[in-house]
Protein backbone atom coordinates (compact mmCIF):
# COMPACT_ATOMS: atom_id res chain seq x y z
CA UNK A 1 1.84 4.17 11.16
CA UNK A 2 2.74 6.87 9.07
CA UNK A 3 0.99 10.18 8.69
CA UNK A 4 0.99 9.22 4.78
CA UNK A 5 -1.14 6.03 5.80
CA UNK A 6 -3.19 7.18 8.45
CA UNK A 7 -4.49 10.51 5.41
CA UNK A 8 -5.03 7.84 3.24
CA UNK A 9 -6.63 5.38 5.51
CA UNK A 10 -9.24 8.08 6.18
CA UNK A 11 -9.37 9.29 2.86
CA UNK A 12 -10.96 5.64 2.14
CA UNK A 13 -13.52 5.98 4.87
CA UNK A 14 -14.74 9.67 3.92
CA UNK A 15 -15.20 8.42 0.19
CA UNK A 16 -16.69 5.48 1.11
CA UNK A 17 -19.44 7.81 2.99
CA UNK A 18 -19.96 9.85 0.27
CA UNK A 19 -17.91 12.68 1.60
CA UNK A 20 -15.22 14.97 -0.22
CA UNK A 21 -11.30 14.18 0.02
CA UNK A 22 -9.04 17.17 -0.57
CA UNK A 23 -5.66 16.26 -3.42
CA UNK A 24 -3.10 18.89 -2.90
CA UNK A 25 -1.02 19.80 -4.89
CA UNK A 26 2.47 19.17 -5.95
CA UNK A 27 5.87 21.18 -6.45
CA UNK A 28 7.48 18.74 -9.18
CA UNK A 29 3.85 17.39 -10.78
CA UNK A 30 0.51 18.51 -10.98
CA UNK A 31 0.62 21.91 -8.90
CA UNK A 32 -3.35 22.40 -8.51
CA UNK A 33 -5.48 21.04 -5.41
CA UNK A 34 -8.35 19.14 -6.55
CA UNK A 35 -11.77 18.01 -5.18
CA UNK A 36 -12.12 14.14 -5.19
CA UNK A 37 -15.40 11.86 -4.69
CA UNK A 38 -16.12 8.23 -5.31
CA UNK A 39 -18.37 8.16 -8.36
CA UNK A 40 -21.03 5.47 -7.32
CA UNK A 41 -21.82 7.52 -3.61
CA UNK A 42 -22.20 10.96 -5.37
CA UNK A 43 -24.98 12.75 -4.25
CA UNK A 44 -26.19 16.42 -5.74
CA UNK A 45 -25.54 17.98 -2.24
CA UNK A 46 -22.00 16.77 -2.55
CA UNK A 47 -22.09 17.66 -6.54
CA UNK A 48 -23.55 21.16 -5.56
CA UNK A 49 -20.49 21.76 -2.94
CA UNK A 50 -18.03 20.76 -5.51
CA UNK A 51 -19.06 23.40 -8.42
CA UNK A 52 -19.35 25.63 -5.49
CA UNK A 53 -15.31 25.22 -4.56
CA UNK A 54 -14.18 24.83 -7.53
CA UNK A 55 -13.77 25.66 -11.52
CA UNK A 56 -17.12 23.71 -12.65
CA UNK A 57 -15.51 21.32 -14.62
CA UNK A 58 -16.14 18.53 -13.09
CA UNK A 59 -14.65 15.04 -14.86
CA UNK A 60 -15.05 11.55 -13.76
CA UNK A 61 -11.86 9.18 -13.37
CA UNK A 62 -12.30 6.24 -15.41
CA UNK A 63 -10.62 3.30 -16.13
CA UNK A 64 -9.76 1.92 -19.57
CA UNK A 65 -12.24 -1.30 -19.16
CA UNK A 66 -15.35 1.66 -18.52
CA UNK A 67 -14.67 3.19 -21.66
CA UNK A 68 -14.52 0.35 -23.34
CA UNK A 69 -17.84 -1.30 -22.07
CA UNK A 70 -19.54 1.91 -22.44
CA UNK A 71 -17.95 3.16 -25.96
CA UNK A 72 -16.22 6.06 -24.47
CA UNK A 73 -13.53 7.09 -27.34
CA UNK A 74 -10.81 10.01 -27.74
CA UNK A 75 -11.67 13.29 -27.73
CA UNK A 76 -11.27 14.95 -30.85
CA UNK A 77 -7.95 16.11 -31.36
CA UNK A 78 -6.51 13.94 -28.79
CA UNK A 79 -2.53 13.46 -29.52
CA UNK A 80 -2.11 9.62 -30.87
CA UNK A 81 1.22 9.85 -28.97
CA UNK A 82 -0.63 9.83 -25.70
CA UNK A 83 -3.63 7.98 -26.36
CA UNK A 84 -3.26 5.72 -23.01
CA UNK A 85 -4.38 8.94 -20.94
CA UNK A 86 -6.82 11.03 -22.25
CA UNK A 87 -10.00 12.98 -22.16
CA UNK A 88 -13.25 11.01 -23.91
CA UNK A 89 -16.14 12.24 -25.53
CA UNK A 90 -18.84 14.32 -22.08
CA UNK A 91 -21.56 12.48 -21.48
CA UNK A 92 -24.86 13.16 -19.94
CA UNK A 93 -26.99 9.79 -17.97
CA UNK A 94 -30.33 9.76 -20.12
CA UNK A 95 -33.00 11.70 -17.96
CA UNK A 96 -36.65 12.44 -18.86
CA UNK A 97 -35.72 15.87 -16.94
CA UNK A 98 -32.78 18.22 -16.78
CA UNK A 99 -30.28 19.69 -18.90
CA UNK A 100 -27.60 17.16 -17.42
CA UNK A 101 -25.94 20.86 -15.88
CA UNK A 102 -27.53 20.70 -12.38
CA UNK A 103 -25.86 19.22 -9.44
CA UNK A 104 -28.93 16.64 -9.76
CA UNK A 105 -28.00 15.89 -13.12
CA UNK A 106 -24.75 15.60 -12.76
CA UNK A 107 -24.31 13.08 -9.79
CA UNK A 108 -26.88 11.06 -11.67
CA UNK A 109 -24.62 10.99 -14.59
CA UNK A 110 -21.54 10.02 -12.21
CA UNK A 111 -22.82 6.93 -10.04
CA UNK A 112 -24.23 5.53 -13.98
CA UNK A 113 -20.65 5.61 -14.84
CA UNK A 114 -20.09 3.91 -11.91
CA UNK A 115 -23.01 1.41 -11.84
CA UNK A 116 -21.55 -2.06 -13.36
CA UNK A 117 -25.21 -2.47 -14.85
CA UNK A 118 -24.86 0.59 -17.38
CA UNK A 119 -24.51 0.21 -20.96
CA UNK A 120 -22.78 2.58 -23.59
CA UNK A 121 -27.26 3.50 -24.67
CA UNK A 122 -27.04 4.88 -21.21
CA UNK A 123 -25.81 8.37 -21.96
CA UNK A 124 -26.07 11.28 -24.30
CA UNK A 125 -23.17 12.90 -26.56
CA UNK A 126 -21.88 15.30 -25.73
CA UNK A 127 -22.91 15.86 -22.06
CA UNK A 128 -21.86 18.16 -19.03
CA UNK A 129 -19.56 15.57 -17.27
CA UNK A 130 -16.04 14.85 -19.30
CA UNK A 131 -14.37 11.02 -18.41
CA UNK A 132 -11.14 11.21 -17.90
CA UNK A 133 -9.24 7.75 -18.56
CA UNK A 134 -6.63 6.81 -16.08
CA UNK A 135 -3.50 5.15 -16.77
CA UNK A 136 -3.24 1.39 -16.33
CA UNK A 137 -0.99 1.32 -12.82
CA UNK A 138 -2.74 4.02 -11.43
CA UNK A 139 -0.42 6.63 -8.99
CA UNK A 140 2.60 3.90 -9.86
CA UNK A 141 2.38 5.40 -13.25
CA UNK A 142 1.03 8.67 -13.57
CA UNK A 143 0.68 10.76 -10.41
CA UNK A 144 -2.49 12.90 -11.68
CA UNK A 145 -6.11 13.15 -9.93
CA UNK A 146 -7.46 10.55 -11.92
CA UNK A 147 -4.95 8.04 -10.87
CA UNK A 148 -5.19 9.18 -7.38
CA UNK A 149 -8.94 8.71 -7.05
CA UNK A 150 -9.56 5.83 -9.15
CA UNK A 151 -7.01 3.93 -6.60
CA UNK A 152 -8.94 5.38 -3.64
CA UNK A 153 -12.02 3.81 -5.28
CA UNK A 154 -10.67 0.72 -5.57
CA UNK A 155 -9.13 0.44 -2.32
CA UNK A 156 -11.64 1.44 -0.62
CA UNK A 157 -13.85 -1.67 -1.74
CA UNK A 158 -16.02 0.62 -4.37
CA UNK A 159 -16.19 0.69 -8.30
CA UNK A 160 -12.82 2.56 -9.81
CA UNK A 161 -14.62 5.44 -11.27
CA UNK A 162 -14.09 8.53 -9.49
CA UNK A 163 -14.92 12.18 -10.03
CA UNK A 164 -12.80 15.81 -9.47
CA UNK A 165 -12.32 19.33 -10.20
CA UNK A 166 -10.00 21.93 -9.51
CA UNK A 167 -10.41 23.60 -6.41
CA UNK A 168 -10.01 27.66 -6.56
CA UNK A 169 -8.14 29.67 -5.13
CA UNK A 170 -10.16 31.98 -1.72
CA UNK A 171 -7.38 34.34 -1.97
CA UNK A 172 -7.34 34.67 -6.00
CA UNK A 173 -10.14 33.42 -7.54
CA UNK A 174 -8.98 33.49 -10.88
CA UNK A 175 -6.37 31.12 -9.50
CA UNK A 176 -6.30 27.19 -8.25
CA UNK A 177 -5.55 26.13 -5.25
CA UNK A 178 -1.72 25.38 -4.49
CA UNK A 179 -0.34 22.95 -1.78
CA UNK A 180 -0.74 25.30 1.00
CA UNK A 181 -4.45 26.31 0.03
CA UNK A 182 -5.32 23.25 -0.59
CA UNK A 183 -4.88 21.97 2.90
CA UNK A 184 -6.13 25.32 4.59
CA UNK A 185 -9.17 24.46 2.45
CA UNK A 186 -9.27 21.11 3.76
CA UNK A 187 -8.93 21.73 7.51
CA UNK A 188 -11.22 24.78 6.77
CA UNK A 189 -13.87 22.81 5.88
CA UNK A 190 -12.96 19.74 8.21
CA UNK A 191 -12.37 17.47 4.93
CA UNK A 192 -9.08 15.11 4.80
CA UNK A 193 -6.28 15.86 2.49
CA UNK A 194 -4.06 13.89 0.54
CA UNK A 195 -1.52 13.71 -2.09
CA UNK A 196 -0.27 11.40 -4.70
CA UNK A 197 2.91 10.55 -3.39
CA UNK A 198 0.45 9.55 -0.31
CA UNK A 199 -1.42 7.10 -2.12
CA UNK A 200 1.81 5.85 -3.67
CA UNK A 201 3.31 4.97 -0.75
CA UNK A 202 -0.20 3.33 0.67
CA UNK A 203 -0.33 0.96 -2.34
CA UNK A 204 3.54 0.13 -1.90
CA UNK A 205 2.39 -1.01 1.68
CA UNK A 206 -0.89 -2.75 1.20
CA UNK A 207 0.35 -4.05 -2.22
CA UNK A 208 2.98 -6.89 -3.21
CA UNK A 209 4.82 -5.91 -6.33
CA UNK A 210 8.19 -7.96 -6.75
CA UNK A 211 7.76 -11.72 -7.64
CA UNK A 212 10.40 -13.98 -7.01
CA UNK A 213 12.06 -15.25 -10.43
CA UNK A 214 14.11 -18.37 -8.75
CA UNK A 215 15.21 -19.71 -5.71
CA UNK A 216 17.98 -22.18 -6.00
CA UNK A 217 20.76 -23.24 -3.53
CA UNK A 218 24.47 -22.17 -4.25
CA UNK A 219 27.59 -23.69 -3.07
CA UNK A 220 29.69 -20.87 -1.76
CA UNK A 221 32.95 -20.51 0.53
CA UNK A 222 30.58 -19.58 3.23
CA UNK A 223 28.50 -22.69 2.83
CA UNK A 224 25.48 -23.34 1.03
CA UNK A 225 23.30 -19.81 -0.01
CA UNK A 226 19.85 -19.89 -0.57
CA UNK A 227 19.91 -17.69 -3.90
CA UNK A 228 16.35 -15.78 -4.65
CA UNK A 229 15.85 -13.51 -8.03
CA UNK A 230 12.78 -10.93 -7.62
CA UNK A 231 11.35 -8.47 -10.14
CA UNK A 232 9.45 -5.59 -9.67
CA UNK A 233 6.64 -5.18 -11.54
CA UNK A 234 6.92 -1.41 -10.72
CA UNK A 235 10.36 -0.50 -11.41
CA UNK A 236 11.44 -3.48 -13.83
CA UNK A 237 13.93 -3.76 -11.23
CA UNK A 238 15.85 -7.25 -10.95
CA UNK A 239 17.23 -7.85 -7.58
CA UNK A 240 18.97 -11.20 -5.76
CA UNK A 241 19.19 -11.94 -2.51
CA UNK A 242 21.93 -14.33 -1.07
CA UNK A 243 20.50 -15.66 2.03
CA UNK A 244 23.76 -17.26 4.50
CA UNK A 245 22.63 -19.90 7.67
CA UNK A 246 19.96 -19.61 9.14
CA UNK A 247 18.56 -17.62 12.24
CA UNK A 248 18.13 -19.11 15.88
CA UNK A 249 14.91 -18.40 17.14
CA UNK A 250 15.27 -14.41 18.32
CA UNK A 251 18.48 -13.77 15.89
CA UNK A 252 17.85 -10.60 14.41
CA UNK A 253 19.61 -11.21 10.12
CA UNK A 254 22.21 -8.62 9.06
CA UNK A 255 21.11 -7.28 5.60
CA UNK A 256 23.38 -5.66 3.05
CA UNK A 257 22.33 -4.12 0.12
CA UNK A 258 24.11 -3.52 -2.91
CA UNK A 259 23.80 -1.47 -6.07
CA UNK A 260 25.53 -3.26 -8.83
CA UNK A 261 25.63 -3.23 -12.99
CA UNK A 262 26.64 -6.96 -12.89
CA UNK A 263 23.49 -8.93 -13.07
CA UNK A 264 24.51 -11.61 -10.63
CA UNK A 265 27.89 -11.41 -8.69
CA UNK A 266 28.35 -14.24 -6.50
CA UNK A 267 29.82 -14.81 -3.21
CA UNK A 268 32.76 -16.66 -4.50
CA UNK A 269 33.95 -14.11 -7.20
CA UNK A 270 37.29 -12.64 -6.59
CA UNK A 271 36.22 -9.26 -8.62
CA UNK A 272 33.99 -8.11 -6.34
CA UNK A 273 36.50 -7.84 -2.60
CA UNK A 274 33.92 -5.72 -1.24
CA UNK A 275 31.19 -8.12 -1.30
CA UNK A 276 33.49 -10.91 -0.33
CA UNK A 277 34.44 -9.34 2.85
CA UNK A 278 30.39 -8.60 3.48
CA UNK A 279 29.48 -12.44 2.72
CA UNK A 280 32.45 -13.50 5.37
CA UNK A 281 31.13 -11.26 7.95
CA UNK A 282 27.72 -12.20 7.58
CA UNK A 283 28.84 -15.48 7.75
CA UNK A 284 31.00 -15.05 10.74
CA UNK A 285 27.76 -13.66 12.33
CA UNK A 286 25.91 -16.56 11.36
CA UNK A 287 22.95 -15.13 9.49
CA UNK A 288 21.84 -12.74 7.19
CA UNK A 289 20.96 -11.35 3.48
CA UNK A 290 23.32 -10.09 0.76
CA UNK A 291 20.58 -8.15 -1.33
CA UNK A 292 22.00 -6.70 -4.90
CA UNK A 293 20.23 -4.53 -7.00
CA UNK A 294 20.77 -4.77 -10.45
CA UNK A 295 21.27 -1.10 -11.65
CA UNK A 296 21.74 -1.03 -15.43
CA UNK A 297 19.46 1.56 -16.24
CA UNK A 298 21.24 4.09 -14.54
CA UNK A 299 22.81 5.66 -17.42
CA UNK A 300 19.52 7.72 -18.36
CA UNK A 301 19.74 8.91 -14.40
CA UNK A 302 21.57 12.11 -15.92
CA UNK A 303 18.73 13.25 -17.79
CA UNK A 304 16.40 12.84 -15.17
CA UNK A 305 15.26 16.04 -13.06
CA UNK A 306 16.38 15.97 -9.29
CA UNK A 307 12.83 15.07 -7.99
CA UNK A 308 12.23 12.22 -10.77
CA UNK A 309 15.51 10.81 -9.47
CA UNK A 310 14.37 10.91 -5.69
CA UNK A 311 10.95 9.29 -6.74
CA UNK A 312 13.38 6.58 -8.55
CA UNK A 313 15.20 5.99 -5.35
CA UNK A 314 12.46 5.92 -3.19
CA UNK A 315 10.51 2.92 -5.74
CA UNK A 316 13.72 1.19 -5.23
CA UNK A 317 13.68 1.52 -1.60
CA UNK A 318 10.12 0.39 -1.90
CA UNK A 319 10.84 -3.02 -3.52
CA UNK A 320 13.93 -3.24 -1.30
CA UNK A 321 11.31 -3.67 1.73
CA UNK A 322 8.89 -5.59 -0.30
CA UNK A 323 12.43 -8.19 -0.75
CA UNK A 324 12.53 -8.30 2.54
CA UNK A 325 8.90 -8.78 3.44
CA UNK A 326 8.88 -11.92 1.30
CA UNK A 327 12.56 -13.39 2.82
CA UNK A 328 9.72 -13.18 6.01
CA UNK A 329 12.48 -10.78 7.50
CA UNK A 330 10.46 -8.33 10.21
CA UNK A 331 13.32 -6.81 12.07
CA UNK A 332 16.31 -6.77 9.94
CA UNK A 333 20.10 -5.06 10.85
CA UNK A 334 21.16 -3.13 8.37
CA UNK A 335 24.70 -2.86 7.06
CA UNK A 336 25.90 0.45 5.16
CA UNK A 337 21.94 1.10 4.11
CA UNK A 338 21.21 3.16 1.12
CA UNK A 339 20.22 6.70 1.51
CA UNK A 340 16.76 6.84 2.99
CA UNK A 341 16.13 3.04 3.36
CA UNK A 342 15.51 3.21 6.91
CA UNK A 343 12.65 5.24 6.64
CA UNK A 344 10.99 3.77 3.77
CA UNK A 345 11.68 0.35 6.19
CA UNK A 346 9.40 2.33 9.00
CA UNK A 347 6.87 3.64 6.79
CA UNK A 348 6.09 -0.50 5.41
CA UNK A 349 5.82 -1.72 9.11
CA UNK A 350 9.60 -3.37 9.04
CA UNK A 351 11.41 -2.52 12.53
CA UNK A 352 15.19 -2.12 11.07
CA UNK A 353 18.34 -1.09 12.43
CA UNK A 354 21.94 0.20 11.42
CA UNK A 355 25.45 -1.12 12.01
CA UNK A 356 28.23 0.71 12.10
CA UNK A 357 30.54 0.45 9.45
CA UNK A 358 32.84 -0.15 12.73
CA UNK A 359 33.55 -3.33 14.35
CA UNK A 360 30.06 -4.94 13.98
CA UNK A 361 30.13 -7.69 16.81
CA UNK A 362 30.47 -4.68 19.50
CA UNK A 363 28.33 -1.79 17.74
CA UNK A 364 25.54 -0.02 19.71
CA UNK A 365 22.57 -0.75 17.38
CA UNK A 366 21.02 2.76 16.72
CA UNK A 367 16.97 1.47 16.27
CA UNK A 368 14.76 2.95 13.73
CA UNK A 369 10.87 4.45 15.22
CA UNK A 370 9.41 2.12 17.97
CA UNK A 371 11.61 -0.70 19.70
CA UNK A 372 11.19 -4.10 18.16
CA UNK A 373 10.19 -5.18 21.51
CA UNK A 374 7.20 -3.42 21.00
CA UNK A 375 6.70 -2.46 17.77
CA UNK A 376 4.45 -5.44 16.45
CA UNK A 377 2.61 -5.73 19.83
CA UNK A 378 -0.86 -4.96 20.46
CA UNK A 379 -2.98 -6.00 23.66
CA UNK A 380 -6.09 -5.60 24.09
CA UNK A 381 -10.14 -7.31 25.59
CA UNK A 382 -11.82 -9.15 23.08
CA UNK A 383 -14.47 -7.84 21.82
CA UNK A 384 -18.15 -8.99 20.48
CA UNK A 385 -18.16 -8.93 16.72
CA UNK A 386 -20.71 -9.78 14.27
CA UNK A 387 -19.99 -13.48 14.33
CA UNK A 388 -18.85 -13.17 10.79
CA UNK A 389 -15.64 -15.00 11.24
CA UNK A 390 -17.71 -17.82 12.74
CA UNK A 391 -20.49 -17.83 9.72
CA UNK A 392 -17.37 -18.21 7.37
CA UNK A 393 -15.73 -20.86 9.40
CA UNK A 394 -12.86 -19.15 11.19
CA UNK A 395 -13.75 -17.83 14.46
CA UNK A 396 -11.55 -14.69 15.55
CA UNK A 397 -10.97 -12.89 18.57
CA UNK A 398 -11.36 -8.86 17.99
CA UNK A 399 -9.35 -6.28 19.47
CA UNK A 400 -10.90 -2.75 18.36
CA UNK A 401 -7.65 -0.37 17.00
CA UNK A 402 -8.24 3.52 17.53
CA UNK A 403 -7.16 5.78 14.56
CA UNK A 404 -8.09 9.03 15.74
CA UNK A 405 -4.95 9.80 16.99
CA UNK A 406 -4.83 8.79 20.63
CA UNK A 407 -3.90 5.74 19.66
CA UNK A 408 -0.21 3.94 21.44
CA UNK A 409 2.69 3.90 18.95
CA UNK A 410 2.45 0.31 18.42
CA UNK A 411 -1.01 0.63 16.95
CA UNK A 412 -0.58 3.47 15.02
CA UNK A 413 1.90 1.99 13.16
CA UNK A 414 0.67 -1.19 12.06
CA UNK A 415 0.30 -1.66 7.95
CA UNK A 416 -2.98 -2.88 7.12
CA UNK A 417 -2.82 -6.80 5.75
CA UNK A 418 -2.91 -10.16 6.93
CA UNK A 419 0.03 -11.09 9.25
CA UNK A 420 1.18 -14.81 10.79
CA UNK A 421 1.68 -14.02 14.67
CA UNK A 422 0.80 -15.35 17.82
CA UNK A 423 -1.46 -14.61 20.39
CA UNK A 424 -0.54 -14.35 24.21
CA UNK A 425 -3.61 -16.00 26.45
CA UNK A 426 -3.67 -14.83 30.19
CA UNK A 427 -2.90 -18.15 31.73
CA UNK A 428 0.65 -18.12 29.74
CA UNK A 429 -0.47 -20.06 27.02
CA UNK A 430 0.86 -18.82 23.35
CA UNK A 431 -1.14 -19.73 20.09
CA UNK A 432 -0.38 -19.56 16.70
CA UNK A 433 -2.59 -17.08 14.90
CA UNK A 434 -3.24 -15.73 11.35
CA UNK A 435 -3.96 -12.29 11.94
CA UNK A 436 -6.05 -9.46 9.67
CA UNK A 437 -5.66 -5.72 10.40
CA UNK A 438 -8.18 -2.97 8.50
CA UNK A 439 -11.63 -2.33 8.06
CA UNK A 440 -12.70 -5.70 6.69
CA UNK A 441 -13.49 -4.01 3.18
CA UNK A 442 -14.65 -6.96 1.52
CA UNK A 443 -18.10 -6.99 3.28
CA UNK A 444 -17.89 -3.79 4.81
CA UNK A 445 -15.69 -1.27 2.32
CA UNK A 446 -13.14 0.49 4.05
CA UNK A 447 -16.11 2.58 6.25
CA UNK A 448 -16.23 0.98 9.93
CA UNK A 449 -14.02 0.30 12.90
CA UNK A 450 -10.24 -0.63 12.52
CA UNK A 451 -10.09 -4.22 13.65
CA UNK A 452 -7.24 -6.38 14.62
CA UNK A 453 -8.98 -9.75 13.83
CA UNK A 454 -6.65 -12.76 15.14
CA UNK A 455 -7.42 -16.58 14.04
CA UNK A 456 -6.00 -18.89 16.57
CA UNK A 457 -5.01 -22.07 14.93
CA UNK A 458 -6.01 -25.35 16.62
CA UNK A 459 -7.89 -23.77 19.05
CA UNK A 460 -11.95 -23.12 19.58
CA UNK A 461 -12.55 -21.47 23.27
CA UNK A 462 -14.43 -18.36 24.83
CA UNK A 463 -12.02 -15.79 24.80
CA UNK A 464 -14.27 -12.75 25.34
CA UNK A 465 -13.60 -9.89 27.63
CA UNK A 466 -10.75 -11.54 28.10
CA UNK A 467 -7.01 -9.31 28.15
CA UNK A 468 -4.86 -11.11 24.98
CA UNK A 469 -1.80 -9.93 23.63
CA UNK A 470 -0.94 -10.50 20.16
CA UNK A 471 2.74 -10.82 18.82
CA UNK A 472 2.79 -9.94 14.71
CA UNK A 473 6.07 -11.75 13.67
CA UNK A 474 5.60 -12.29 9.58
CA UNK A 475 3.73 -9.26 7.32
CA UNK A 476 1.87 -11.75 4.58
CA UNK A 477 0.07 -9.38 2.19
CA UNK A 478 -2.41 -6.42 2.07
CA UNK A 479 -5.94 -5.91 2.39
CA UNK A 480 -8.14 -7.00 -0.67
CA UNK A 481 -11.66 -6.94 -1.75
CA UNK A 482 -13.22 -10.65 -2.82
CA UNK A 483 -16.14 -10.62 -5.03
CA UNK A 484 -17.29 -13.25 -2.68
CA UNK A 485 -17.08 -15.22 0.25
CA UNK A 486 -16.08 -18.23 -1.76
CA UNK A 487 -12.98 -16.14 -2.66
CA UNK A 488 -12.41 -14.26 0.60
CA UNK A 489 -12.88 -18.40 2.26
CA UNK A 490 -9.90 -19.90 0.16
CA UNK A 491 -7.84 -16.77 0.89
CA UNK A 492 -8.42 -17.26 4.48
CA UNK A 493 -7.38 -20.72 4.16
CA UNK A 494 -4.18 -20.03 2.11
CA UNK A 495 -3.41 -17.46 4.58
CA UNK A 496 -3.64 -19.96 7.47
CA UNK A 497 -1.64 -22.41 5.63
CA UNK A 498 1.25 -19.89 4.91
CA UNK A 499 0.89 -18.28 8.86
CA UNK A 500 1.90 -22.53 9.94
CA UNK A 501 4.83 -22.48 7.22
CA UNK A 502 6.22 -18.90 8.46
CA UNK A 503 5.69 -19.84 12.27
CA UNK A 504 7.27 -23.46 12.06
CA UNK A 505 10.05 -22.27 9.86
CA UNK A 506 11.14 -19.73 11.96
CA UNK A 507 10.28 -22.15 15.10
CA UNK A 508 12.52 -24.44 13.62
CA UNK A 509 16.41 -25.53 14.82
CA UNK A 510 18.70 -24.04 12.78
CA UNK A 511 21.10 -26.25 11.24
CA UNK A 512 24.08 -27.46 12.47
């Protein structure tokens, strides 16, 4: 896993126990560090420590739906222009005591915010805490602290309303905090740091944000090609992906990816020779992906500033993996990648490799992080739970994951989510299994042990104590939060039925 996921990961458990998280700042946005807290867990200890460290003005993240339920306009003078992020009206909670200024007063004011029972009669105006709203998409949008811990919130199964303030400067306290203070802060005061491009790249994990447009089959000189269009909801991105034969159990698809202004060139066009000779040896490989990227927005790329454009390529990366996640590709071979694909690949979980641009048949395959022999591996005793896959109706066997650090490669970097996999028995035995990894934040937030929670299908025994080993083939989707178990039951159920599609497809004879 990556550092950026493992910060953020524990990010969600410290706000989920009430504790402090650390934003640093950044060299392209938002410079200052910032003190972050989940609204509905502050306490006026943690209140009192966060005047302490920083400028006093302490605002709460919230989202539009908040202000509207609990008539939180514009500050006067606010510019129409930018009227979808914006400061509201301070508020004070109603309290029989107190100015609304103490630390007391204050964290009262912030878990009201927070409380889904409060009403706009609720508060005074004008008060000692300001509301800032948040934009829409969060960090996807606009990478500012109230993005950043308004996402936190929410991912970390809590209300989205969120509170920070600057954090000062120990060396020049008529300063704030830059980057580098910001993290001496944090390890000073044994809090976890983060920053926004850290959340970003958590939700472009843990988060599915292309939707496929079409799938049709095409006729093609290379036989027929499965033909898939995908949007991202992010990026407005279209992309299609040309998918030629199909893999033999084991085959590892090539996957080429190309940037083009025409909207859909296909395989058999003679004015594109470069993709022609890619399609024919893909096809003379047998399987594999031609991936193009629509690119005809590129045109305003000159007026972007050097780190906008590298955030541009890196979103487009993003959904490039995401593509690939949903062709139910794990280990890809990458042809002629674009710049920095590999990594963004590692950081989402995906085991790639590169080609050569040499002769392909004979190249030594240069592999990306951990081996793909072991890179979706974890084995492990089952463990005792709480028998709360049993009360819901799908028994699980546990294997506890350690995220402090000391933790093999092949743990540390699994992505969080539901995966279809299968699961190794002692006496040789292999059984299908839908598989969760996380915290279990629907009942239990994102606070708790990191769990590797695999559902065998078709299959009720005692596995406890017992050494299993469990093979994660097919990334499904991210973690989520159900308002209940009725919800959280039919997800379970959809994601069994989707782990016995994934598994028997790619179980299946290819076609002769």
């Amino acid at each position: 896993m990556s550092n950026s996921m493992t910060r953020v990961q524990q990010a969600l458990s410290d706000l989920a126990a009430g504790r402090a998280v650390v934003l640093t700042g950044s060299a392209g946005g938002d410079p200052d560090g910032y003190l972050l807290l989940a609204a509905e867990k502050a306490s006026p200890a943690a209140l009192a420590s966060m005047v302490r460290h920083s400028s006093g003005f302490v605002c709460a993240a919230v989202t539009r739906r908040v202000c509207d339920r609990l008539g939180l306009p514009p500050m006067a003078g606010t510019i129409p222009e930018r009227a979808n992020d914006w400061y509201t009206v301070s508020v004070d909670a109603i309290s029989e005591v107190g100015t609304g200024i103490s630390a007391a007063d204050r964290a009262r004011t912030l878990t009201t915010l927070a409380s889904p029972d409060s009403a706009a009669g609720d508060f005074t105006r004008p008060g000692h805490v300001v509301p800032a709203r948040a934009r829409e998409n969060g960090v996807l949008e606009t990478r500012g602290p109230a993005e950043v811990v308004t996402d936190l919130a929410r991912a970390a199964g809590l209300h989205p309303v969120g509170a920070f303030a600057a954090l000062v400067s120990e060396k020049d306290p008529t300063r704030i905090a830059n980057d580098d203070e910001s993290r001496a802060f944090a390890r000073a005061h044994r809090l976890t740091w983060v920053s926004a491009d850290d959340v970003v790249i958590y939700r472009r994990v843990v988060e599915l944000h292309v939707r496929c447009t079409f799938t049709v089959t095409r006729k093609s000189p290379f036989g027929d090609l499965l033909t898939s269009g995908f949007r991202s909801e992010t990026t407005g991105t279209d992309y299609i992906a040309y998918r030629i034969g199909r893999p033999h159990t084991g085959d590892t698809p090539w996957i080429h990816v190309h940037r083009e202004s025409d909207f859909a060139p296909h395989a058999d066009s003679a004015d594109h020779d470069h993709l022609q000779s890619v399609f024919a040896r893909i096809a003379a490989y047998g399987c594999g992906v031609v991936l193009i990227e629509r690119n005809m927005n590129d045109l305003d790329s000159y007026t972007l500033t050097t780190e906008q454009q590298d955030r541009r390529r890196i979103d487009r990366n993003a959904d490039i993996a995401q593509v690939i996640r949903e062709l139910a590709i794990s280990s890809p071979r990458l042809m002629d990648p674009p710049a920095d694909l590999l990594r963004t690949l590692e950081i989402m979980g995906i085991e790639a490799s590169v080609l050569p641009h040499s002769d392909a048949d004979s190249a030594v395959i240069q592999t990306v992080g951990t081996s793909t022999s072991t890179g979706h591996i974890v084995t492990g005793l089952v463990q005792h739970g709480d028998q709360r896959g049993r009360e819901l109706g799908f028994p699980t066997a546990n294997l506890e994951l350690d995220t402090e650090g000391s933790s093999p490669p092949s743990e540390a970097r699994l992505v969080d989510g539901v995966w279809a996999g299968r699961c190794a028995l002692p006496d040789g035995r292999s059984i299908a299994a839908a598989v969760s990894v996380g915290r279990r934040s629907t009942f239990y937030g994102r606070a708790g042990t990191r769990l590797l929670e695999a559902h065998l299908l078709d299959f009720d025994e005692d596995l406890y104590n017992l050494e299993v080993t469990v093979h994660l083939e097919h990334w499904i989707r991210g973690q989520s939060t159900f308002a209940s178990k009725e919800e959280l039951i039919a997800a379970l159920e959809d994601d069994v039925r989707r782990t016995r599609a994934l598994l028997s497809d790619a179980s299946a004879p290819a076609d002769s």
